[in-house]
PDB file of N, CA and C in Angstrom:
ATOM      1  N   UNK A   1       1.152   4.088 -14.432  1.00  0.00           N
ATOM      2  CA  UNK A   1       0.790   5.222 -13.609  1.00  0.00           C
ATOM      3  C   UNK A   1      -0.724   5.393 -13.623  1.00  0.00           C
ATOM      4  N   UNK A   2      -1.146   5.746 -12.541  1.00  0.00           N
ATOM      5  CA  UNK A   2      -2.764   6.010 -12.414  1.00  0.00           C
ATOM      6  C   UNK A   2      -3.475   7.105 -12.319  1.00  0.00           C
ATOM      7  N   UNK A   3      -4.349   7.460 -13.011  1.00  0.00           N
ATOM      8  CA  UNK A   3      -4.602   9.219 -13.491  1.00  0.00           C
ATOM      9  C   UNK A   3      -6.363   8.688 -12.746  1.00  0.00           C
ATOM     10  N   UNK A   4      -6.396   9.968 -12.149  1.00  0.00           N
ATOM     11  CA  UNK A   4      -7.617  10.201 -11.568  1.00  0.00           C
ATOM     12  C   UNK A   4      -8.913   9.121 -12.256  1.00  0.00           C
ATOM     13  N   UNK A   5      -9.318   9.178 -13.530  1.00  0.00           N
ATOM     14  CA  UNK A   5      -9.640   8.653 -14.136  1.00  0.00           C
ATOM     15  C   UNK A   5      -9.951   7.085 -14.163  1.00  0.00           C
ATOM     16  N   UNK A   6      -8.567   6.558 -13.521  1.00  0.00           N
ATOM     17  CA  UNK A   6      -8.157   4.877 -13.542  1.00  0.00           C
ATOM     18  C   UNK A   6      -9.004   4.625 -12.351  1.00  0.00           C
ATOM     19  N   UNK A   7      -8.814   5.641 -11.156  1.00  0.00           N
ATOM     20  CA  UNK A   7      -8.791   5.348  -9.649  1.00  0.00           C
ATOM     21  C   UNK A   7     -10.350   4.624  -9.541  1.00  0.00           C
ATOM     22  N   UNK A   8     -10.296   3.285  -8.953  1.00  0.00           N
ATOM     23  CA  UNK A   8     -11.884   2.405  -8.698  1.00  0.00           C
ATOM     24  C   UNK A   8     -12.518   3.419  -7.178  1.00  0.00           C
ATOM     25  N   UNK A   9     -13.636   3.134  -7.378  1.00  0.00           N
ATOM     26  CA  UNK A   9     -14.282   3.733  -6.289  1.00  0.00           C
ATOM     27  C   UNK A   9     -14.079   2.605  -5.350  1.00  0.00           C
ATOM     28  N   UNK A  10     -13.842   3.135  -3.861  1.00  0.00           N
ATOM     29  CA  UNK A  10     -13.456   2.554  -3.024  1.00  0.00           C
ATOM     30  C   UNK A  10     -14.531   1.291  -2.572  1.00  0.00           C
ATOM     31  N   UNK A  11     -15.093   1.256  -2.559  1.00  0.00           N
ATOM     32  CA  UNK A  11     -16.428   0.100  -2.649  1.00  0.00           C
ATOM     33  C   UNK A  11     -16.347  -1.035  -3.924  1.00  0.00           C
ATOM     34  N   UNK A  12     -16.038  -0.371  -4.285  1.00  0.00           N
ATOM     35  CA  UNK A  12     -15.933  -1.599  -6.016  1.00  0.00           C
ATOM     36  C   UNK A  12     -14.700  -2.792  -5.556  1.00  0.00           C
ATOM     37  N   UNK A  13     -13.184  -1.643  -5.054  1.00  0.00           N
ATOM     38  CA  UNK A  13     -12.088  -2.719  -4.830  1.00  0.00           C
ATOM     39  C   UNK A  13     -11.931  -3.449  -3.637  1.00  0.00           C
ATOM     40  N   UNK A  14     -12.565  -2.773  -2.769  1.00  0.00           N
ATOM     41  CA  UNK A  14     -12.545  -3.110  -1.502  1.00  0.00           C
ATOM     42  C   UNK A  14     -12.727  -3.984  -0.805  1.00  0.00           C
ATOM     43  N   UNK A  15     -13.857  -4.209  -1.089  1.00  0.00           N
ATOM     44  CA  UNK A  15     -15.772  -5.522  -0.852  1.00  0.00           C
ATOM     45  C   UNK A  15     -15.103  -6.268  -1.464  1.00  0.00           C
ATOM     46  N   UNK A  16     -14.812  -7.484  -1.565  1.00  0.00           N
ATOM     47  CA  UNK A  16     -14.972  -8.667  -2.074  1.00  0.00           C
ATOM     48  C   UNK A  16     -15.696  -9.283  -2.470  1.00  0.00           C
ATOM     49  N   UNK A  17     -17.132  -9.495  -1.116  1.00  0.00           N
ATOM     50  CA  UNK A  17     -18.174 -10.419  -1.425  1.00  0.00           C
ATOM     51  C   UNK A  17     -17.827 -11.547  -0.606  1.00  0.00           C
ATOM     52  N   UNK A  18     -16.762 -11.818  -0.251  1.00  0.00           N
ATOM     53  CA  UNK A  18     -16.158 -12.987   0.415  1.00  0.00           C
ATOM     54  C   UNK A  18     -16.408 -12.636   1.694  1.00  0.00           C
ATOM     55  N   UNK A  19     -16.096 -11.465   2.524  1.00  0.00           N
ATOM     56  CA  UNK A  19     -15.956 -11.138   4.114  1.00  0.00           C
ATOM     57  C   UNK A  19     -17.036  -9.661   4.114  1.00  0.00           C
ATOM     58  N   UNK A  20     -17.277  -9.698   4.843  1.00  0.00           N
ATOM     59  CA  UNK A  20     -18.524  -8.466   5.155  1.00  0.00           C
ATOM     60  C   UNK A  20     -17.175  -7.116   6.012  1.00  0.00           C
ATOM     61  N   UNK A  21     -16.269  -7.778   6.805  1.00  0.00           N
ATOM     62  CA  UNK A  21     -15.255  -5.925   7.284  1.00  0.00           C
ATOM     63  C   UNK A  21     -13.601  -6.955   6.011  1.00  0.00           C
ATOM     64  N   UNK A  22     -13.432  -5.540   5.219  1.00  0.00           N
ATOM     65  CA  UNK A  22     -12.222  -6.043   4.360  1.00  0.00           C
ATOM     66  C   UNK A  22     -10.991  -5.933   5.669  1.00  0.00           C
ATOM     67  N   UNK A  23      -9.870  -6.548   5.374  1.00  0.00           N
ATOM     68  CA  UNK A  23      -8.784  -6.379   5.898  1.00  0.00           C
ATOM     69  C   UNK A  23      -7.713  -5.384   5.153  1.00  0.00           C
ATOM     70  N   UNK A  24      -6.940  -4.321   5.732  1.00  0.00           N
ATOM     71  CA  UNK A  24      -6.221  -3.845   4.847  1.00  0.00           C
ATOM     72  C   UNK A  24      -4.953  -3.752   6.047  1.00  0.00           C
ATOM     73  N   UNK A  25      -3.516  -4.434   5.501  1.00  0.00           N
ATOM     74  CA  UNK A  25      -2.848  -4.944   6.548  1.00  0.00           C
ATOM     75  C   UNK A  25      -1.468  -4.399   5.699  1.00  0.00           C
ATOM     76  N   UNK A  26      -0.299  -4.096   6.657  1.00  0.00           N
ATOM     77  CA  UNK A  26       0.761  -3.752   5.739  1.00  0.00           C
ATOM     78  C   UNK A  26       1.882  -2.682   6.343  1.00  0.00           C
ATOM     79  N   UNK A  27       2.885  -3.140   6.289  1.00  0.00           N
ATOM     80  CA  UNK A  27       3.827  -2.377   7.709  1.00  0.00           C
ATOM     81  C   UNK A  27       3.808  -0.873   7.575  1.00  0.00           C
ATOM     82  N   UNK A  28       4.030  -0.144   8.854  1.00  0.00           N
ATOM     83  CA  UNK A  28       3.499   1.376   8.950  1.00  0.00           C
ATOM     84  C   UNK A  28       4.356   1.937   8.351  1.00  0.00           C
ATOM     85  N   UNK A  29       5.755   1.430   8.205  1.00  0.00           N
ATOM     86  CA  UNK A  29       6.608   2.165   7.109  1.00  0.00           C
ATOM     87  C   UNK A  29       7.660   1.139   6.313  1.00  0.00           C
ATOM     88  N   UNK A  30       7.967   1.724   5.230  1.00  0.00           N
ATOM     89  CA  UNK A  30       8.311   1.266   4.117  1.00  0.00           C
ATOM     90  C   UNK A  30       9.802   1.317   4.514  1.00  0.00           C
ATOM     91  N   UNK A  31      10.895   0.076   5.049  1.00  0.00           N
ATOM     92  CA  UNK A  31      12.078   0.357   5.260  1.00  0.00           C
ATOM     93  C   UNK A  31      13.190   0.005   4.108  1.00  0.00           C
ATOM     94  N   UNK A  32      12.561  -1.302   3.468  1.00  0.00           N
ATOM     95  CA  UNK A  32      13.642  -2.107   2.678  1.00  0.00           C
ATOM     96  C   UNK A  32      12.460  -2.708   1.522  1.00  0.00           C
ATOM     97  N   UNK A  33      12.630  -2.868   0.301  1.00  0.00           N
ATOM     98  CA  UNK A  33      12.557  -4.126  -0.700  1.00  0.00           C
ATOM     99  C   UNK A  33      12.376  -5.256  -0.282  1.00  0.00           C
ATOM    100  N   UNK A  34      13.259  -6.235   0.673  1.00  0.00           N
ATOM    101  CA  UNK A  34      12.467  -7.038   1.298  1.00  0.00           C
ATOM    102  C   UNK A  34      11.754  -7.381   2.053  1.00  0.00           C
ATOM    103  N   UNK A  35      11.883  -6.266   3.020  1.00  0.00           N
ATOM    104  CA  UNK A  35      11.137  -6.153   3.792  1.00  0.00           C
ATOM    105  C   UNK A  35       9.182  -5.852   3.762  1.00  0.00           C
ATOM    106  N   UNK A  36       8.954  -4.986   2.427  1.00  0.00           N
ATOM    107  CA  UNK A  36       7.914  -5.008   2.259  1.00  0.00           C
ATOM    108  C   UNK A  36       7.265  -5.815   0.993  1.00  0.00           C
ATOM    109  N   UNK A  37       8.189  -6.446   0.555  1.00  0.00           N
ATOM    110  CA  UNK A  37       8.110  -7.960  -0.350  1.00  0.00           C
ATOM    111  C   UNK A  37       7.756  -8.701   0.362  1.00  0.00           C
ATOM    112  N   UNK A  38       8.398  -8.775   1.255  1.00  0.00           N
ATOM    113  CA  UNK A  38       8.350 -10.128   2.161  1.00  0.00           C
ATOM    114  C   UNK A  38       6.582 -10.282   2.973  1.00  0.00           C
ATOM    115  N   UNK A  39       6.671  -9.107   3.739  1.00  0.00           N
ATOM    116  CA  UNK A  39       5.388  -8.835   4.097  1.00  0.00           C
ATOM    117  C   UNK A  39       4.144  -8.805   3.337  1.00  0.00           C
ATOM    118  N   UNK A  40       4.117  -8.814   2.218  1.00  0.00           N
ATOM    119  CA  UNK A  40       2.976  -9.157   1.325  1.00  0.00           C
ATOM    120  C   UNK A  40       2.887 -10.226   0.801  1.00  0.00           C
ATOM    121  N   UNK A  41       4.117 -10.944   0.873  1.00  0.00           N
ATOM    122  CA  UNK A  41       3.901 -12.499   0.223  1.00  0.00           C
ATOM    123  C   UNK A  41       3.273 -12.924   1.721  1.00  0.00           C
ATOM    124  N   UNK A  42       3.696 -12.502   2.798  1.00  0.00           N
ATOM    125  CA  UNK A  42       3.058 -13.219   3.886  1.00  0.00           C
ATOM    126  C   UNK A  42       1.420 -12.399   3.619  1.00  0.00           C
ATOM    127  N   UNK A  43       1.243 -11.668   3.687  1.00  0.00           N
ATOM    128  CA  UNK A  43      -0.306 -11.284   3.914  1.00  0.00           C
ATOM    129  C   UNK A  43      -1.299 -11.848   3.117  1.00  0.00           C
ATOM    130  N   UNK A  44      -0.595 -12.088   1.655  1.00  0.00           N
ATOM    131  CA  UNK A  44      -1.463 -12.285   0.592  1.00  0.00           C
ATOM    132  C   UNK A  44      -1.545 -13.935   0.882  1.00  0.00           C
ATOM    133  N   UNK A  45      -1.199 -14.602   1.602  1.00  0.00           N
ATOM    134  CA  UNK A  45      -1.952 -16.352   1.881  1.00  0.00           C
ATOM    135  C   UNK A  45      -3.378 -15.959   3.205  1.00  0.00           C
ATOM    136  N   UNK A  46      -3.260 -14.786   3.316  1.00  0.00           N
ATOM    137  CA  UNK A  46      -4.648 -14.470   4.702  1.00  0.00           C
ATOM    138  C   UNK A  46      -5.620 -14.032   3.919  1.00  0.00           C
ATOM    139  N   UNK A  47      -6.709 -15.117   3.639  1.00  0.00           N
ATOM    140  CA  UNK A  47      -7.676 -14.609   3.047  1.00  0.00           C
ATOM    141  C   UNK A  47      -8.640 -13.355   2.811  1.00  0.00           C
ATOM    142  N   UNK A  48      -8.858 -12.998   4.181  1.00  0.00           N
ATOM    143  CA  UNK A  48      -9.326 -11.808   4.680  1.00  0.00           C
ATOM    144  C   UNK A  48      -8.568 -10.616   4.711  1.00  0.00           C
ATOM    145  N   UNK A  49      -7.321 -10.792   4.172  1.00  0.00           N
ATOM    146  CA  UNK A  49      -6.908  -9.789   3.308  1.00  0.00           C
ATOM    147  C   UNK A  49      -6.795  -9.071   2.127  1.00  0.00           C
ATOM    148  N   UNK A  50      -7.553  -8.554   2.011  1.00  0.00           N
ATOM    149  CA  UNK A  50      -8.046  -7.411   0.455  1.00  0.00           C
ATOM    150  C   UNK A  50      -6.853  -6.620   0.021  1.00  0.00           C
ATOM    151  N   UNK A  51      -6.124  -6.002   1.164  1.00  0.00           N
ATOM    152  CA  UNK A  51      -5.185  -4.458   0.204  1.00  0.00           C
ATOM    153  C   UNK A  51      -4.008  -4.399   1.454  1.00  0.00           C
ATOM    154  N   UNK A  52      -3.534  -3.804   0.607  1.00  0.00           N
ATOM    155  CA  UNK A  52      -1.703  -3.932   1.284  1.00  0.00           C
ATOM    156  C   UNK A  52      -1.819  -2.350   1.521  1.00  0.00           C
ATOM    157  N   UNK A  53      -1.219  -2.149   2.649  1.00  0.00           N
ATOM    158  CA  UNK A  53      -0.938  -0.823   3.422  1.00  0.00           C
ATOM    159  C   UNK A  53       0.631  -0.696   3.371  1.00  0.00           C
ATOM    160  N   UNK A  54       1.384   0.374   3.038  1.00  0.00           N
ATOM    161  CA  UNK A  54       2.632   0.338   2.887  1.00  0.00           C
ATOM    162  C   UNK A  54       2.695   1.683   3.462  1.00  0.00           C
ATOM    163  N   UNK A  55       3.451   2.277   4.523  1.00  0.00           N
ATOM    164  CA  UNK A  55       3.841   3.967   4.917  1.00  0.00           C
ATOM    165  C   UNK A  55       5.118   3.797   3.531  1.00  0.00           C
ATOM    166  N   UNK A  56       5.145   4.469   2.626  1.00  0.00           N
ATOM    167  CA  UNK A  56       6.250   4.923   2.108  1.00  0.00           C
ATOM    168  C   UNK A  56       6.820   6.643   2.406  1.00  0.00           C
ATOM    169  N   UNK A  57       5.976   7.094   3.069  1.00  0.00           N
ATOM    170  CA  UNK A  57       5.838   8.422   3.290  1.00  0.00           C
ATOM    171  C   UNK A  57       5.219   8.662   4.692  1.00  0.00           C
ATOM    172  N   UNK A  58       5.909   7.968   5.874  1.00  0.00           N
ATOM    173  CA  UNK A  58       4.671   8.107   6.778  1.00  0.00           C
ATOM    174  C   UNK A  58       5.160   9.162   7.925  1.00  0.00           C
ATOM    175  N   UNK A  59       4.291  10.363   7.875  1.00  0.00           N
ATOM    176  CA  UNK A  59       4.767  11.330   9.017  1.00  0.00           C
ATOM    177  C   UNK A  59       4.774  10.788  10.173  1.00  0.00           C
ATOM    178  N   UNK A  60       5.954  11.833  10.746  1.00  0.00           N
ATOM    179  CA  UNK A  60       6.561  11.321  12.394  1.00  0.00           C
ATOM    180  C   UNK A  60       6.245  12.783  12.804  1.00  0.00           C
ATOM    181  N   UNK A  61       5.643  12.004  14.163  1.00  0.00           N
ATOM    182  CA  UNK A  61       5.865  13.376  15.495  1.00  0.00           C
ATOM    183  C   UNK A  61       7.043  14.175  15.599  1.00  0.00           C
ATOM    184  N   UNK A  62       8.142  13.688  15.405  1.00  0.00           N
ATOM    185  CA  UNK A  62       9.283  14.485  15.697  1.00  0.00           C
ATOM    186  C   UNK A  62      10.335  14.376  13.922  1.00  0.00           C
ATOM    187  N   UNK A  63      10.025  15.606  13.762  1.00  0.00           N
ATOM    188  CA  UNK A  63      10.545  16.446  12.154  1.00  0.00           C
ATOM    189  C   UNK A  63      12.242  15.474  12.067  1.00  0.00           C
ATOM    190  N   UNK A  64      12.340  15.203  10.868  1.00  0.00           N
ATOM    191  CA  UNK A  64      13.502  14.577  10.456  1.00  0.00           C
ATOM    192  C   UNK A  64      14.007  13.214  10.751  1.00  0.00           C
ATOM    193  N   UNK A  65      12.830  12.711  11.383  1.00  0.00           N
ATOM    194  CA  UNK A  65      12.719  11.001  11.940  1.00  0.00           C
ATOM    195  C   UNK A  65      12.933  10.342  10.466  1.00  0.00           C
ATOM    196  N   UNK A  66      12.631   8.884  10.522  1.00  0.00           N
ATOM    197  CA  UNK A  66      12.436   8.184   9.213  1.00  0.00           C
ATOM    198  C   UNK A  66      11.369   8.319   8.676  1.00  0.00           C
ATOM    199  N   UNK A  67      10.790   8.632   7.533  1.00  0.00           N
ATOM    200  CA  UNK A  67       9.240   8.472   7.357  1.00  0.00           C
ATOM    201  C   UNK A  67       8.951   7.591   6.353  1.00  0.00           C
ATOM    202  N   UNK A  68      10.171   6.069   5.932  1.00  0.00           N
ATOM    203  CA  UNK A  68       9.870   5.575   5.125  1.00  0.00           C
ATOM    204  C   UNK A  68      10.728   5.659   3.595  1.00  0.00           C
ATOM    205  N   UNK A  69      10.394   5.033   2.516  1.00  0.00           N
ATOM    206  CA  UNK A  69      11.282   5.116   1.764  1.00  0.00           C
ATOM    207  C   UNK A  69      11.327   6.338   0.495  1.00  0.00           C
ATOM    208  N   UNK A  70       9.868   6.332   0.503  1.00  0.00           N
ATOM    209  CA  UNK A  70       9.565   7.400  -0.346  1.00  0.00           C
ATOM    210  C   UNK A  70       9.595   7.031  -1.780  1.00  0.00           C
ATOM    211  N   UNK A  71       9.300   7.496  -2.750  1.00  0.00           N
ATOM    212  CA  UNK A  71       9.185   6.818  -4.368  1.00  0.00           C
ATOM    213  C   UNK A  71       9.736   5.838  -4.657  1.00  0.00           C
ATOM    214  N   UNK A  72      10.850   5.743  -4.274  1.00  0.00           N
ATOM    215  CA  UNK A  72      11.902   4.986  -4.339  1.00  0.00           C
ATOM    216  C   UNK A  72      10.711   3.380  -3.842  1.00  0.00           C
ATOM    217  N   UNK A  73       9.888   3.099  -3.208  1.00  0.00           N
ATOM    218  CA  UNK A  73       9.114   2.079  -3.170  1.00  0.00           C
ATOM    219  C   UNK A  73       8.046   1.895  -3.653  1.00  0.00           C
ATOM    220  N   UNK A  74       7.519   3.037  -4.323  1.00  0.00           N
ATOM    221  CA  UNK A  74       6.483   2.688  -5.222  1.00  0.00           C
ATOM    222  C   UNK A  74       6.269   1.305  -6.512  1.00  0.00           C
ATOM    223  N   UNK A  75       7.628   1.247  -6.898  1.00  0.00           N
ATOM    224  CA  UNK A  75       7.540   0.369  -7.804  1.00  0.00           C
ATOM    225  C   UNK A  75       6.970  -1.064  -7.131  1.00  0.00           C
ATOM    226  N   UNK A  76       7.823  -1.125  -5.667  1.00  0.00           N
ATOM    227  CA  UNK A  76       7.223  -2.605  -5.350  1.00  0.00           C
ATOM    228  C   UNK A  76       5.914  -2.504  -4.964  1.00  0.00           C
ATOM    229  N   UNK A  77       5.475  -1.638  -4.900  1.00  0.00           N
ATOM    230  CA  UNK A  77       3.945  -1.916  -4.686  1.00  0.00           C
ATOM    231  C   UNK A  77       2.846  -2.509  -6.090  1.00  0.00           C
ATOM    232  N   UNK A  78       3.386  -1.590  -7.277  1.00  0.00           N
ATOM    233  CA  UNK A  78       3.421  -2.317  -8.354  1.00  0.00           C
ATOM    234  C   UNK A  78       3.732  -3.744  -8.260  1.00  0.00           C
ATOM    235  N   UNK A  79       4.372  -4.404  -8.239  1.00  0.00           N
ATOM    236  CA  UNK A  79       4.667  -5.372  -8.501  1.00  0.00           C
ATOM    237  C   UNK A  79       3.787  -6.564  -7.227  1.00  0.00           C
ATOM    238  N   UNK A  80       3.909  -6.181  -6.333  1.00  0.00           N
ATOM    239  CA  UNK A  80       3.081  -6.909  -5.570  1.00  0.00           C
ATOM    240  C   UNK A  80       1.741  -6.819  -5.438  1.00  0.00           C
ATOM    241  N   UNK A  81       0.806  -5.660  -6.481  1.00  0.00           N
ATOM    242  CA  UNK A  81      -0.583  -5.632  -7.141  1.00  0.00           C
ATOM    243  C   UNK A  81      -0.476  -7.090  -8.144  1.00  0.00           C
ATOM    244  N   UNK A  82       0.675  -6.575  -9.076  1.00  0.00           N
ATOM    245  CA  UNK A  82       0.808  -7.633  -9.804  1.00  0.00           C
ATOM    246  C   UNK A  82       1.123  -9.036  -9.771  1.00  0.00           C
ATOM    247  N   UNK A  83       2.083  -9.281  -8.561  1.00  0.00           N
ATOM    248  CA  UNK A  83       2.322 -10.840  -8.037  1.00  0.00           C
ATOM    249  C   UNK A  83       1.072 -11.544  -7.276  1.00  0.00           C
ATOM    250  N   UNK A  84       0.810 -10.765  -6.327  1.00  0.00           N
ATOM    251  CA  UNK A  84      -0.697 -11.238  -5.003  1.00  0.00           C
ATOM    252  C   UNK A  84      -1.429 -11.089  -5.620  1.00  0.00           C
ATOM    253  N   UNK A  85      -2.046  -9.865  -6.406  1.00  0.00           N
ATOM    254  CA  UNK A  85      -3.515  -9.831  -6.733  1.00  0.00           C
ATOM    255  C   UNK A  85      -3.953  -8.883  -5.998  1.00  0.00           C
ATOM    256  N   UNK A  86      -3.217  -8.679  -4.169  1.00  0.00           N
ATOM    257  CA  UNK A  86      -3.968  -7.575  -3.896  1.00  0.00           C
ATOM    258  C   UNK A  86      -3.579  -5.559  -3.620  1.00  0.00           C
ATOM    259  N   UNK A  87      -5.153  -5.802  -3.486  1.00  0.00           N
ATOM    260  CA  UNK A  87      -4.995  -4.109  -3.719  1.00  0.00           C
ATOM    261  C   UNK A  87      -3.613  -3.312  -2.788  1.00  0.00           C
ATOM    262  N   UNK A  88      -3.365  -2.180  -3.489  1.00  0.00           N
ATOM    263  CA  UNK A  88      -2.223  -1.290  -2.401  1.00  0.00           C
ATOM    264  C   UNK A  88      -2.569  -0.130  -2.428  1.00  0.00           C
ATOM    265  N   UNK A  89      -2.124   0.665  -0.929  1.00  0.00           N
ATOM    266  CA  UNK A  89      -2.605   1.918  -1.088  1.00  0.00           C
ATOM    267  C   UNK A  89      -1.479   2.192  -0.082  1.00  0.00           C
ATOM    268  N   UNK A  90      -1.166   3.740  -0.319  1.00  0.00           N
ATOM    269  CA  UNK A  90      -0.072   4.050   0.505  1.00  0.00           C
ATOM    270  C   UNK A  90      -0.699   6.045   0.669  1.00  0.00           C
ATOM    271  N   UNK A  91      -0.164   6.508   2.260  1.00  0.00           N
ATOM    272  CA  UNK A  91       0.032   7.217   3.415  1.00  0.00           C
ATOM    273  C   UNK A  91       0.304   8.420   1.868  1.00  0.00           C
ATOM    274  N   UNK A  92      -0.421   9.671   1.779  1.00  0.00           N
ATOM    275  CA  UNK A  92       0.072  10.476   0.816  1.00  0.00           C
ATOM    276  C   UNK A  92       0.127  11.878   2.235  1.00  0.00           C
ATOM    277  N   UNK A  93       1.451  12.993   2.096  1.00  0.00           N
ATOM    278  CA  UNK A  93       1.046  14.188   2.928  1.00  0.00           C
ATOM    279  C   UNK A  93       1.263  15.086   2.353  1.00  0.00           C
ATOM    280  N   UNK A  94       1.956  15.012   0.821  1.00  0.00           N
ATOM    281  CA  UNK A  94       1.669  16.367  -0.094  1.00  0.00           C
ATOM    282  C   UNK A  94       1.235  16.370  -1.500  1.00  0.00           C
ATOM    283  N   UNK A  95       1.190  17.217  -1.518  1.00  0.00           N
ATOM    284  CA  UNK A  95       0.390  16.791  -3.532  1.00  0.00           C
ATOM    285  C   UNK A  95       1.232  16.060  -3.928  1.00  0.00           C
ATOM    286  N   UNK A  96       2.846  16.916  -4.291  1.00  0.00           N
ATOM    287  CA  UNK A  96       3.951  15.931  -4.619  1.00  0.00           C
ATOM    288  C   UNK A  96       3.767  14.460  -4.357  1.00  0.00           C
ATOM    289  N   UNK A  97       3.390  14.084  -3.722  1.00  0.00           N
ATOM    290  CA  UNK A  97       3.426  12.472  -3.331  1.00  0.00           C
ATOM    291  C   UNK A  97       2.129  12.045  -4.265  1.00  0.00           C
ATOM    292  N   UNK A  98       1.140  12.774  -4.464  1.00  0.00           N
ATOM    293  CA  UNK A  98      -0.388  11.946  -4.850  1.00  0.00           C
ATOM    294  C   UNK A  98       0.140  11.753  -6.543  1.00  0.00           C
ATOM    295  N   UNK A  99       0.962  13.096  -6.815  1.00  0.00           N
ATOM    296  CA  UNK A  99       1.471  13.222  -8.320  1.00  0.00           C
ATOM    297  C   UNK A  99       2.195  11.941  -8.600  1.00  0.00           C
ATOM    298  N   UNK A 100       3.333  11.586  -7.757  1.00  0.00           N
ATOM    299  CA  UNK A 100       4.280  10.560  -7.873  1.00  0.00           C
ATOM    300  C   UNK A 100       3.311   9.089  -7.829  1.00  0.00           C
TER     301      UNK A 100
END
């Protein structure tokens, strides 16, 4: 878990050094386990990709739509920091979520 403290300044993880604009690529919402497994094993062979974008939480125009999987996918984002190497960041819209 990551406490304010851990969090890199966005410039430190970002930049590479390799590409001058980072890529941050990663489906707008979080439907399935493999689905956003899958999508990062594909992203992470594109060099110019730095950080994985995941909606696990992603608001919809119209109230009670899907918005994703919600905690319940956090772990794979873990794990695909840890398999690829690259960075993840995910869609937060209430404290509850920044806590989780």
């Amino acid at each position: 878990m990551h406490t304010l403290s851990s969090i890199e300044p966005l410039e430190k993880w970002l930049y590479s050094g390799k590409i001058q604009l980072p890529v941050i690529a990663g489906p707008c919402s979080a439907e399935n386990k493999h689905q956003v497994m899958e999508t990062a094993r594909q992203l992470s062979k594109i060099p110019d990709v730095v950080a994985y974008r995941c909606g696990t939480w992603t608001p919809r125009t119209r109230p009670g739509g899907f918005e994703g999987i919600g905690a319940e996918g956090l772990p794979w984002l873990n794990e695909i920091q840890k398999d690829s190497g690259l960075k993840v960041g995910v869609d937060v819209a209430t404290p509850l979520h920044v806590e989780k």
